[in-house]
C-alpha atoms as a PDB file:
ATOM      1  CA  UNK A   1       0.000   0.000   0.000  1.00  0.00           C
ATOM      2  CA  UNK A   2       2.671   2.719   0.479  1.00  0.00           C
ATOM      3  CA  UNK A   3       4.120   1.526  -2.599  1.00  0.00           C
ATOM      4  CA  UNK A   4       1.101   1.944  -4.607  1.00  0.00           C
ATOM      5  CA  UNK A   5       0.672   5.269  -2.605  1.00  0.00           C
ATOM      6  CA  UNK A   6       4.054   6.740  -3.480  1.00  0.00           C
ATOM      7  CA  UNK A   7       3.607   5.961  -7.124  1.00  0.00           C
ATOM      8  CA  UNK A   8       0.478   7.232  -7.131  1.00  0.00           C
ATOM      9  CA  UNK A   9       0.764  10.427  -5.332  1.00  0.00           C
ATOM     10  CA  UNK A  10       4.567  11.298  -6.076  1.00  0.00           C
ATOM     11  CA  UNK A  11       6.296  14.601  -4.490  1.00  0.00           C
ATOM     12  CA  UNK A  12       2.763  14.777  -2.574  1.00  0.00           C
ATOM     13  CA  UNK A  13       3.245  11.476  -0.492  1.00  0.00           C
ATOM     14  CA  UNK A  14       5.506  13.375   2.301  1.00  0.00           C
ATOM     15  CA  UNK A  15       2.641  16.128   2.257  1.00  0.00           C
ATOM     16  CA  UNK A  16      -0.533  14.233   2.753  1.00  0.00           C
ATOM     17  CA  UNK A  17      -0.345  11.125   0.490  1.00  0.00           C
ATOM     18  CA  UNK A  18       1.162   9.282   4.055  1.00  0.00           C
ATOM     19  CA  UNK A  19      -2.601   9.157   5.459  1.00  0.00           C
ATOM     20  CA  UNK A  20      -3.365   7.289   2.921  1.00  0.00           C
ATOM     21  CA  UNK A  21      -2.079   3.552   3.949  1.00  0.00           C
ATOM     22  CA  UNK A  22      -3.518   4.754   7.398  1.00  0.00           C
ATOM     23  CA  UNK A  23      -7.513   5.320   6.078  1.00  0.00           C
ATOM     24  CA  UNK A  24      -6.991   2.031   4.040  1.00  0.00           C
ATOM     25  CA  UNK A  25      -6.301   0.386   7.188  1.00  0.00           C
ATOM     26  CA  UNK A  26      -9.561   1.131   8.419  1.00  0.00           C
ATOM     27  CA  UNK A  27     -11.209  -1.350   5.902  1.00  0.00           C
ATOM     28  CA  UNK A  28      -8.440  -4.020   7.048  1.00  0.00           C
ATOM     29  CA  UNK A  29      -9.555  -3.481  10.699  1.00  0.00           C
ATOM     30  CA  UNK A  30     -13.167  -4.307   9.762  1.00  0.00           C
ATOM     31  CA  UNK A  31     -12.395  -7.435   7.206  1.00  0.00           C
ATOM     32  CA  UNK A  32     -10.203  -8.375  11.116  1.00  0.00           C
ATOM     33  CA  UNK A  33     -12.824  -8.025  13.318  1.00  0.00           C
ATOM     34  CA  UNK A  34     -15.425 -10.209  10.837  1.00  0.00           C
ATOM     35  CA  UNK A  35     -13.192 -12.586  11.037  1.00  0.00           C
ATOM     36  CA  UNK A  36     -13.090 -12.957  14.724  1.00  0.00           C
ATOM     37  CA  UNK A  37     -16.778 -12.656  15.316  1.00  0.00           C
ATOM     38  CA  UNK A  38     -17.132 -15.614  13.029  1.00  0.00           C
ATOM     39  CA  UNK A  39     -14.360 -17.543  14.749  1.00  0.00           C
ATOM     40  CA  UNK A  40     -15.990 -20.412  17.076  1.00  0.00           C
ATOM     41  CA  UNK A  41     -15.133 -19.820  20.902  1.00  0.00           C
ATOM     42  CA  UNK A  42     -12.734 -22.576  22.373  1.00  0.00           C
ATOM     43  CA  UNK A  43     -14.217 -25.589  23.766  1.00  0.00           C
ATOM     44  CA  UNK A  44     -13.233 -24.785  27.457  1.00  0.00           C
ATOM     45  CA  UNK A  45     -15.083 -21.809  26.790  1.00  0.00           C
ATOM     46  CA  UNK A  46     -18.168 -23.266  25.692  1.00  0.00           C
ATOM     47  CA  UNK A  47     -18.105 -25.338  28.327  1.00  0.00           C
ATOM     48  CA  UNK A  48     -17.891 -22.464  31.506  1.00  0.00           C
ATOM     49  CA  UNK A  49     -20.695 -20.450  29.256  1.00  0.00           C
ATOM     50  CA  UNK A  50     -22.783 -23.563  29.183  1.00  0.00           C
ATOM     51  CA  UNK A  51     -22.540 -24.332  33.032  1.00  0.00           C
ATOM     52  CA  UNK A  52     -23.016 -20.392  34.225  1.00  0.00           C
ATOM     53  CA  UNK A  53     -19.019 -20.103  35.312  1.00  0.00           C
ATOM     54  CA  UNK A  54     -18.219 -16.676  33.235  1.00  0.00           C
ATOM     55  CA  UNK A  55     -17.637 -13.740  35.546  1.00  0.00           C
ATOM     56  CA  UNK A  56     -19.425 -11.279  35.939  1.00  0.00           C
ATOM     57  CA  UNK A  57     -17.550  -8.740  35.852  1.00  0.00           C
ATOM     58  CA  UNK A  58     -14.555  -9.282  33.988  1.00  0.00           C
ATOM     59  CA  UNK A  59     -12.811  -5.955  33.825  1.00  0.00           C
ATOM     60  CA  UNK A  60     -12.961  -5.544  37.462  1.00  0.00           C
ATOM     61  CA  UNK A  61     -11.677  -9.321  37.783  1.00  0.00           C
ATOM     62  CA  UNK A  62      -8.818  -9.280  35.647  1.00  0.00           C
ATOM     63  CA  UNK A  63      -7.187  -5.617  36.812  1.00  0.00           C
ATOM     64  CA  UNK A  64      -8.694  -4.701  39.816  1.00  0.00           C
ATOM     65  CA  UNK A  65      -7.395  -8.160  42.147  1.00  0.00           C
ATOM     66  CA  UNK A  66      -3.859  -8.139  42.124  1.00  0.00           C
ATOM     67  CA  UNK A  67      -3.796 -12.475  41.597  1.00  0.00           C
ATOM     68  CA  UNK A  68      -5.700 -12.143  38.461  1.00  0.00           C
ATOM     69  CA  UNK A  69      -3.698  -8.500  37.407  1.00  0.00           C
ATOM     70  CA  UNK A  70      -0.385  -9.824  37.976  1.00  0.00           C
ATOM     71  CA  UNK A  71      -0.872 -12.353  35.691  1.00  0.00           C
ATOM     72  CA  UNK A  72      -2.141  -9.684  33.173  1.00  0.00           C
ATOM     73  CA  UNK A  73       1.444  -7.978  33.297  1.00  0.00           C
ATOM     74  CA  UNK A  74       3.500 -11.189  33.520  1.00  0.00           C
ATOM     75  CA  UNK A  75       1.892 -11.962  30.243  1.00  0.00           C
ATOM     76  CA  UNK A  76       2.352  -8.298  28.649  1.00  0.00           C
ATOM     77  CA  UNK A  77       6.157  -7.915  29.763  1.00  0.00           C
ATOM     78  CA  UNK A  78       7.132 -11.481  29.867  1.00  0.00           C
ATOM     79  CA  UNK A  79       5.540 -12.760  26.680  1.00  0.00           C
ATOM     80  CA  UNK A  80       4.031 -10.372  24.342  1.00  0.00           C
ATOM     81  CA  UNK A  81       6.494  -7.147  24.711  1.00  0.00           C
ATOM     82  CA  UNK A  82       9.401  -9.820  23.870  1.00  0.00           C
ATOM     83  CA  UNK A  83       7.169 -10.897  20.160  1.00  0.00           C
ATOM     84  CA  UNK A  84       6.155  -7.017  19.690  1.00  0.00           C
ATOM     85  CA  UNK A  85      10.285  -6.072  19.947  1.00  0.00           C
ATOM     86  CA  UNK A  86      10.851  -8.809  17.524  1.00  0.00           C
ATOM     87  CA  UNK A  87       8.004  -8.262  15.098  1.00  0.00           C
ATOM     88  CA  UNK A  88       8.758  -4.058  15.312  1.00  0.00           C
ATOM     89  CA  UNK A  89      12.237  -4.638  14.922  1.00  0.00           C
ATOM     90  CA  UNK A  90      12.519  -6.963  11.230  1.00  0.00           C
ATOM     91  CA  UNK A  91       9.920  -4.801   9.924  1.00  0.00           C
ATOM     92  CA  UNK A  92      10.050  -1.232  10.737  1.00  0.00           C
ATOM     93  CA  UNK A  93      13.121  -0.468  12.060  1.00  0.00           C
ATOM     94  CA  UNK A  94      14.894  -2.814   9.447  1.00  0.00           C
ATOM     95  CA  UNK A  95      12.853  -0.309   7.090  1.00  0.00           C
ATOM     96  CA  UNK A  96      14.060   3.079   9.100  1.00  0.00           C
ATOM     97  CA  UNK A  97      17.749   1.701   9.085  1.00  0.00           C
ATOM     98  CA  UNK A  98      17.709   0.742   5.268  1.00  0.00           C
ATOM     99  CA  UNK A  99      16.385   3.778   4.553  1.00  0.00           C
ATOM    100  CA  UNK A 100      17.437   6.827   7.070  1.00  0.00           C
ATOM    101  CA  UNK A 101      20.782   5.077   7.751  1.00  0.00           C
ATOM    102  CA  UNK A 102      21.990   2.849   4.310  1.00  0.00           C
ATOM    103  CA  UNK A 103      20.317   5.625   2.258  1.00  0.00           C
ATOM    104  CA  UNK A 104      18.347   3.236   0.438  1.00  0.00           C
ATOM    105  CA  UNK A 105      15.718   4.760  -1.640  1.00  0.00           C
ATOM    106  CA  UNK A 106      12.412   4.598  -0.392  1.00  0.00           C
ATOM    107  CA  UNK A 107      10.911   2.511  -3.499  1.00  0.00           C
ATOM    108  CA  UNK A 108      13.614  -0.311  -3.147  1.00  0.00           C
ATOM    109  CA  UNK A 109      13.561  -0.307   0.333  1.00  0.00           C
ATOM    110  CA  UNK A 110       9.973  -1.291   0.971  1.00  0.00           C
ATOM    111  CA  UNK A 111      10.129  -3.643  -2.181  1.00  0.00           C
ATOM    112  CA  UNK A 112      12.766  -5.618  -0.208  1.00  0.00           C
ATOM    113  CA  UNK A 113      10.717  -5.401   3.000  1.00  0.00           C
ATOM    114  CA  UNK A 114       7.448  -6.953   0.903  1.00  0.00           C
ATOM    115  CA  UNK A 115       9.798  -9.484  -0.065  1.00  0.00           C
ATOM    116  CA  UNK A 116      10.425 -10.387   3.058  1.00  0.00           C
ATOM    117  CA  UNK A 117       7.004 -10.869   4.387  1.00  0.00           C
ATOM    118  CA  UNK A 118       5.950 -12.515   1.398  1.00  0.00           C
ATOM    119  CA  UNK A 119       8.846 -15.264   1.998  1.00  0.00           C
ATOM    120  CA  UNK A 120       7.906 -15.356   5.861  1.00  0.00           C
ATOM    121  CA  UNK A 121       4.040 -15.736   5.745  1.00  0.00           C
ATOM    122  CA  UNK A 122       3.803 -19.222   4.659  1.00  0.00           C
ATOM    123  CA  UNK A 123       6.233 -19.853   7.893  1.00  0.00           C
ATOM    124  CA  UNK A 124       3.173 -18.858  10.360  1.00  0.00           C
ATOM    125  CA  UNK A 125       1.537 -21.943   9.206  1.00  0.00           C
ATOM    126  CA  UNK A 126       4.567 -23.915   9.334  1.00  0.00           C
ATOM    127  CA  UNK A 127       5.800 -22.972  12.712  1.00  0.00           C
ATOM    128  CA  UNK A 128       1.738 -22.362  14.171  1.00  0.00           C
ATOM    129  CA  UNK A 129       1.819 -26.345  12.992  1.00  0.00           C
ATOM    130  CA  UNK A 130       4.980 -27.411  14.423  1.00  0.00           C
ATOM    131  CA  UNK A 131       3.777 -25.510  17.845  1.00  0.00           C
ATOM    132  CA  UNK A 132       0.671 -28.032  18.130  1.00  0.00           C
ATOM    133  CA  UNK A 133       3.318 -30.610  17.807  1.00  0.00           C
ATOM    134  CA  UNK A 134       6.166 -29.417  20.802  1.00  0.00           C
ATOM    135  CA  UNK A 135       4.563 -27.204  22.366  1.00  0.00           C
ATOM    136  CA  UNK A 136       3.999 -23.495  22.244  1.00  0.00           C
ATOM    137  CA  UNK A 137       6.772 -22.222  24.539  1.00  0.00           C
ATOM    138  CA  UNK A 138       9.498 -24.047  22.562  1.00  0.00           C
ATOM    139  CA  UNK A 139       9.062 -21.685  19.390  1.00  0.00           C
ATOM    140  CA  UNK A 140       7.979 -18.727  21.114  1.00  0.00           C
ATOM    141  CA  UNK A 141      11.295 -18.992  22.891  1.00  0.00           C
ATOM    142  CA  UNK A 142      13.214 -20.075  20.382  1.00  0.00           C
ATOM    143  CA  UNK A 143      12.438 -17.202  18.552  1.00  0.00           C
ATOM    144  CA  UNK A 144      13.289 -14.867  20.761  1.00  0.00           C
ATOM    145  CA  UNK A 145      16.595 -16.368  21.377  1.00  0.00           C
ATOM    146  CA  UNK A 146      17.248 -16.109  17.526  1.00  0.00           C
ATOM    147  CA  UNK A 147      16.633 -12.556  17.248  1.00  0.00           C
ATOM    148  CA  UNK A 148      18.760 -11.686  20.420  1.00  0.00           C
ATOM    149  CA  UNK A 149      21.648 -13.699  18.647  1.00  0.00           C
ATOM    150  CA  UNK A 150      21.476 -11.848  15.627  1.00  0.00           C
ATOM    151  CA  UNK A 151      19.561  -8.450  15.979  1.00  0.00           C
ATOM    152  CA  UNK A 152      23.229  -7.420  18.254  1.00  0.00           C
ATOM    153  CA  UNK A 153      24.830  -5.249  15.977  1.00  0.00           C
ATOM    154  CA  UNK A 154      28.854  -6.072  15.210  1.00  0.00           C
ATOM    155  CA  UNK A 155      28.572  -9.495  15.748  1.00  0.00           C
ATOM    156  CA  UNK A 156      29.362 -12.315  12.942  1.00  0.00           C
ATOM    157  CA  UNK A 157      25.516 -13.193  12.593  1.00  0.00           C
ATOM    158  CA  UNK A 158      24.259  -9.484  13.212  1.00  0.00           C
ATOM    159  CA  UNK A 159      21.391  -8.721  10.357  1.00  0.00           C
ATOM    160  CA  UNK A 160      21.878  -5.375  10.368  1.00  0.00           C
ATOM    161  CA  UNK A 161      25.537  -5.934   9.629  1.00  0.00           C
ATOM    162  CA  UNK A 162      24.731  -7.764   6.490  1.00  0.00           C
ATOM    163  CA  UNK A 163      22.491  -4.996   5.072  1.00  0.00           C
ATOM    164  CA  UNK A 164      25.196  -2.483   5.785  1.00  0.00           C
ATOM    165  CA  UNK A 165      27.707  -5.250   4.290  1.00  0.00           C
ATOM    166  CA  UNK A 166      25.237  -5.355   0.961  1.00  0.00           C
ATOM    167  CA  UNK A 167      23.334  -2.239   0.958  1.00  0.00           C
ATOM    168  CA  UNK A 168      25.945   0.113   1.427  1.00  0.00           C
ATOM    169  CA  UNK A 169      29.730  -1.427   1.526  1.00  0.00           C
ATOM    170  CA  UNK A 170      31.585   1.837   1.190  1.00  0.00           C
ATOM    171  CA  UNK A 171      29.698   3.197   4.210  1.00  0.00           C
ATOM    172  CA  UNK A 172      31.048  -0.174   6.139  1.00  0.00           C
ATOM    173  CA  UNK A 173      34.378   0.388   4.784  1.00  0.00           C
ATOM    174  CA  UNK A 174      34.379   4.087   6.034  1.00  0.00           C
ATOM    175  CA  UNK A 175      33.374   2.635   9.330  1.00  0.00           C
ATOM    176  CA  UNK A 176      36.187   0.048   9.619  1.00  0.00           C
ATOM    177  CA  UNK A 177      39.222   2.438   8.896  1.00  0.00           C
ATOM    178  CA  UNK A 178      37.453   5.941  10.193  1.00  0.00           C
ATOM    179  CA  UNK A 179      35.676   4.380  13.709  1.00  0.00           C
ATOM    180  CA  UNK A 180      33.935   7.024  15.461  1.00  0.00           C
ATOM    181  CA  UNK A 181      32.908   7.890  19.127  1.00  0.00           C
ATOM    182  CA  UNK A 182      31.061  10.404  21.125  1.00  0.00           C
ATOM    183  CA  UNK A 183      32.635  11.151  24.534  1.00  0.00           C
ATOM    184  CA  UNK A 184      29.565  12.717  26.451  1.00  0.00           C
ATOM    185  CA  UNK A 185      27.762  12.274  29.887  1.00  0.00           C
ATOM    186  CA  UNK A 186      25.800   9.439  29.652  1.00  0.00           C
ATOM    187  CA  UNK A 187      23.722  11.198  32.415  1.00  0.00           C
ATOM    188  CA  UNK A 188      22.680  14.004  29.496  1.00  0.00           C
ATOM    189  CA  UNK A 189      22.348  10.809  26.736  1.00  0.00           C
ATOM    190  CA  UNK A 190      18.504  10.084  26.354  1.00  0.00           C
ATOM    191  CA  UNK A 191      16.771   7.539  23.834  1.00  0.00           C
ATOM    192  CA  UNK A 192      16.839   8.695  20.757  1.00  0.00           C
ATOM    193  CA  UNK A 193      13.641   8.012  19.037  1.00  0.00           C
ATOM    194  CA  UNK A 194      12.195  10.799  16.090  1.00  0.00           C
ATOM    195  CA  UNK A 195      10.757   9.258  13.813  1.00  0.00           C
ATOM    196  CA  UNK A 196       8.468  11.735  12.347  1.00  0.00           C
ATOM    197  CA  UNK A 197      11.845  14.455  12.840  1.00  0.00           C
ATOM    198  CA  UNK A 198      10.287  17.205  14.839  1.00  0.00           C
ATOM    199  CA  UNK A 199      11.863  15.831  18.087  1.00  0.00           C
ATOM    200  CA  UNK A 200      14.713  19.260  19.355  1.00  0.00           C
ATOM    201  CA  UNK A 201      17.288  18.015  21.244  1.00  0.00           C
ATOM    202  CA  UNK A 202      19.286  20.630  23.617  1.00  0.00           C
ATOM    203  CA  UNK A 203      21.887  18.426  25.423  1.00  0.00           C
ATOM    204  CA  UNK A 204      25.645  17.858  24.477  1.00  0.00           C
ATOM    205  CA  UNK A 205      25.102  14.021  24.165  1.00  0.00           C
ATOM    206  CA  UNK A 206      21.745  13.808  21.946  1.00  0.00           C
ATOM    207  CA  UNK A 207      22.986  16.779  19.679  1.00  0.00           C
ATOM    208  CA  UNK A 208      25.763  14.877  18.454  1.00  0.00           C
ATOM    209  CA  UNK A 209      24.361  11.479  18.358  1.00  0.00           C
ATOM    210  CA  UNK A 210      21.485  13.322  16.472  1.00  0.00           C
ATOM    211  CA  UNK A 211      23.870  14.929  13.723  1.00  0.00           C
ATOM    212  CA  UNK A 212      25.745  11.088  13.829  1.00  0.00           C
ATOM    213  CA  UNK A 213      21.901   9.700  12.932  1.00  0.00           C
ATOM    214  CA  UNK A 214      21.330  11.896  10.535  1.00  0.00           C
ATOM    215  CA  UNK A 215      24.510  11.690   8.410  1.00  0.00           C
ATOM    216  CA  UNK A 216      24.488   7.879   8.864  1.00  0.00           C
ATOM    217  CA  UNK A 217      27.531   7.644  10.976  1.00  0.00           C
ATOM    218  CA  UNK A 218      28.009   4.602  13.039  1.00  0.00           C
ATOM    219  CA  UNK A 219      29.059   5.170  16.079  1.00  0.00           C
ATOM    220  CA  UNK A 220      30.176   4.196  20.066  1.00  0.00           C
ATOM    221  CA  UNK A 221      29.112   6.732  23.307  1.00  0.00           C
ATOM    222  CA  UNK A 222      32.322   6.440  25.691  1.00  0.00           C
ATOM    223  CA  UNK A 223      31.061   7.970  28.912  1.00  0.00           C
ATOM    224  CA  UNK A 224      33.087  11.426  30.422  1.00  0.00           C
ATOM    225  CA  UNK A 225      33.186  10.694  34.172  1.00  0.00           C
ATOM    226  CA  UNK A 226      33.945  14.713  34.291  1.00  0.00           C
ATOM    227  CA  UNK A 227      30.819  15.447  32.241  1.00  0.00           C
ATOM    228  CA  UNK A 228      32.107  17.540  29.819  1.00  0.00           C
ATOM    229  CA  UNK A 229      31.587  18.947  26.389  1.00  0.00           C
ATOM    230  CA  UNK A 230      30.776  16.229  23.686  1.00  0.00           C
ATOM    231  CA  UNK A 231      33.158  15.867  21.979  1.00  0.00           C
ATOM    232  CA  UNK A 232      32.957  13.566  18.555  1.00  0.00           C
ATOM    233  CA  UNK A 233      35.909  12.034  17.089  1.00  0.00           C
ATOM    234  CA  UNK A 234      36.030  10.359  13.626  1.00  0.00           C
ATOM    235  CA  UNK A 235      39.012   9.097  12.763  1.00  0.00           C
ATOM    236  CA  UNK A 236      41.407  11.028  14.034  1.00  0.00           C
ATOM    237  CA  UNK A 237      40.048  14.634  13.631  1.00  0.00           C
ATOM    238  CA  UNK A 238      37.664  15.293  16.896  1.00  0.00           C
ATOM    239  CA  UNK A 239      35.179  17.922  17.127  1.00  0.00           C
ATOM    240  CA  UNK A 240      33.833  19.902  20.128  1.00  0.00           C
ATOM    241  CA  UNK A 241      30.231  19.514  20.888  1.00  0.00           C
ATOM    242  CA  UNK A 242      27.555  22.482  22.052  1.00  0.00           C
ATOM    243  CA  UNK A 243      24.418  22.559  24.307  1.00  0.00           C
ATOM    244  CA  UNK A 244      21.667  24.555  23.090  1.00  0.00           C
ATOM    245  CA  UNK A 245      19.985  24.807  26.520  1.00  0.00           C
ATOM    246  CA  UNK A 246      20.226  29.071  27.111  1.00  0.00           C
ATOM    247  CA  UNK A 247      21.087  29.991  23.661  1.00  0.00           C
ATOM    248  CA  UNK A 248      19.136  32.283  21.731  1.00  0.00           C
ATOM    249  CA  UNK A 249      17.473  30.808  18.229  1.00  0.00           C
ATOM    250  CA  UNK A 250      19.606  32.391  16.170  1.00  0.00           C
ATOM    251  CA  UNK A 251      22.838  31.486  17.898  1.00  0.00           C
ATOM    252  CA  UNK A 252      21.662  28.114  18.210  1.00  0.00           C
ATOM    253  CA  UNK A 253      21.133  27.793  15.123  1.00  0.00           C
ATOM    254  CA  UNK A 254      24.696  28.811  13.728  1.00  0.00           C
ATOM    255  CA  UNK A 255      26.039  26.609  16.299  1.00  0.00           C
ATOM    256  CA  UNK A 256      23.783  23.831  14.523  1.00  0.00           C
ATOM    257  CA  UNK A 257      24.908  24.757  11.397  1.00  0.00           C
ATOM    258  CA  UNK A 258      28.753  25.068  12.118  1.00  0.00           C
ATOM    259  CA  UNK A 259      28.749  21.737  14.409  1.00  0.00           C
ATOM    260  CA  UNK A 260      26.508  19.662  11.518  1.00  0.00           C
ATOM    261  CA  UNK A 261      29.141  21.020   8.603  1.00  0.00           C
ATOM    262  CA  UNK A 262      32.414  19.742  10.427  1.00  0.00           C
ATOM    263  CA  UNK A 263      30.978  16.153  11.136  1.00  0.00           C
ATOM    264  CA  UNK A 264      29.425  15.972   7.488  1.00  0.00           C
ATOM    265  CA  UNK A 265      33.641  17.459   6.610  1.00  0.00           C
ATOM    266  CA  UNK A 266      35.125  14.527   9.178  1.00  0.00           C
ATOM    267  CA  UNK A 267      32.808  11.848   7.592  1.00  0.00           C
ATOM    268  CA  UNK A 268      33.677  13.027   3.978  1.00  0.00           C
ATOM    269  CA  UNK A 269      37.264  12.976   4.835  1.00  0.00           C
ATOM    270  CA  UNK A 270      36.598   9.541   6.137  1.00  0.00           C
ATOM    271  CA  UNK A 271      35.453   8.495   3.318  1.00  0.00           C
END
């Protein structure tokens, strides 16, 4: 769908053409939830319906005694954030990286992420098959333990070190002889997360690693017990970070412009 919508709406898509896939969603919402009401319940539920054992008040059941509620988060943190990190992480941030970091055009980017689900649909059945077989924790786990083997960046089976390796080898090669870091206080270092780009950041640490993002510049934080000024080194040219907390607009912008020219000048040099 945001194929088809980029095609079809062209220079317009970053305007208001991106709504689009959203609205069609609705209809893929409804299509879901006539599906489930024409799903049969389970048999064990049939059976407690049949015989006058449903509660009676199930909200108040499940959240508001802490036997039933704790239960409730065990399966939320323990089971289902685990799957959502997994799911979120092959699909949409393997999309963000090939695009925002590897510079892979948009069209080729989510052709290669289509590609992937197609090949990996017919696996639910496998897999949802094999479960009724061994056992549902087996796979569940198992998959977990496969993405944290190779979702960790810089290791031999990393993913995300095999796009870089294929979708954009001189940026790996740049990496390998120009390594860079960002000496910063951790304490000032928050999660950086802006994905729609509006996001300011004002502190030493997340102004640099910001810029880093931006220009597609791997990179390691080594933490300044004295808290000083960020200071970014590529290679071996280093260059002094700013905070933006106090300074006027104007000034911080120059700063911004003067700090993002001499990493995009260290990165070119780099190679």
């Amino acid at each position: 769908m945001i194929l088809f919508t980029r095609e079809f709406t062209g220079a317009d898509f970053d305007v208001w053409g991106w709504r689009v896939p959203f609205i069609v969603s609705i209809a893929l919402l409804a299509i879901s939830v006539w599906i489930r009401l024409s799903m049969n319940e389970s048999p064990a539920f049939k059976k407690m319906k049949d015989e006058g054992k449903l509660s009676k008040a199930p909200l108040t059941e499940s959240f508001g005694q802490w036997k039933n509620l704790k239960i409730a988060i065990l399966a939320l943190f323990g089971l289902v954030a685990g799957q959502a990190v997994v799911w979120y992480t092959g699909q949409f941030y393997a999309l963000f990286y090939l695009t925002q970091v590897l510079k892979v055009d948009a069209k080729t980017a989510n052709l290669l992420i289509a590609a992937s689900l197609v090949i990996g649909t017919p696996f639910f059945v496998v897999f949802g098959s094999l479960s009724d077989k061994i056992g549902r924790k087996v796979i569940i786990m198992g998959g977990l333990l496969l993405a944290v083997i190779t979702y960790i960046p810089n290791t031999p089976v990393s993913v995300f070190n095999a796009l870089t390796h294929f979708a954009n080898p001189a940026l790996e090669k740049a990496m390998a002889a120009s390594p860079a870091t960002i000496t910063a206080d951790v304490n000032e270092c928050t999660f950086q997360f802006n994905p729609t780009g509006t996001a300011r950041f004002t502190s030493f640490c997340d102004i640099a690693k910001q810029v880093m993002a931006s220009n597609s510049a791997s990179y390691s934080t080594v933490a300044d017990p004295a808290g000083g000024t960020a200071v970014v080194k590529i290679g071996d040219t280093e260059i002094a970070g700013y905070s933006a907390k106090g300074l006027a607009p104007a000034d911080a912008k120059a700063k911004d412009a003067e700090f993002k020219k001499a990493i995009r000048d260290a990165l070119n040099a780099a190679g």
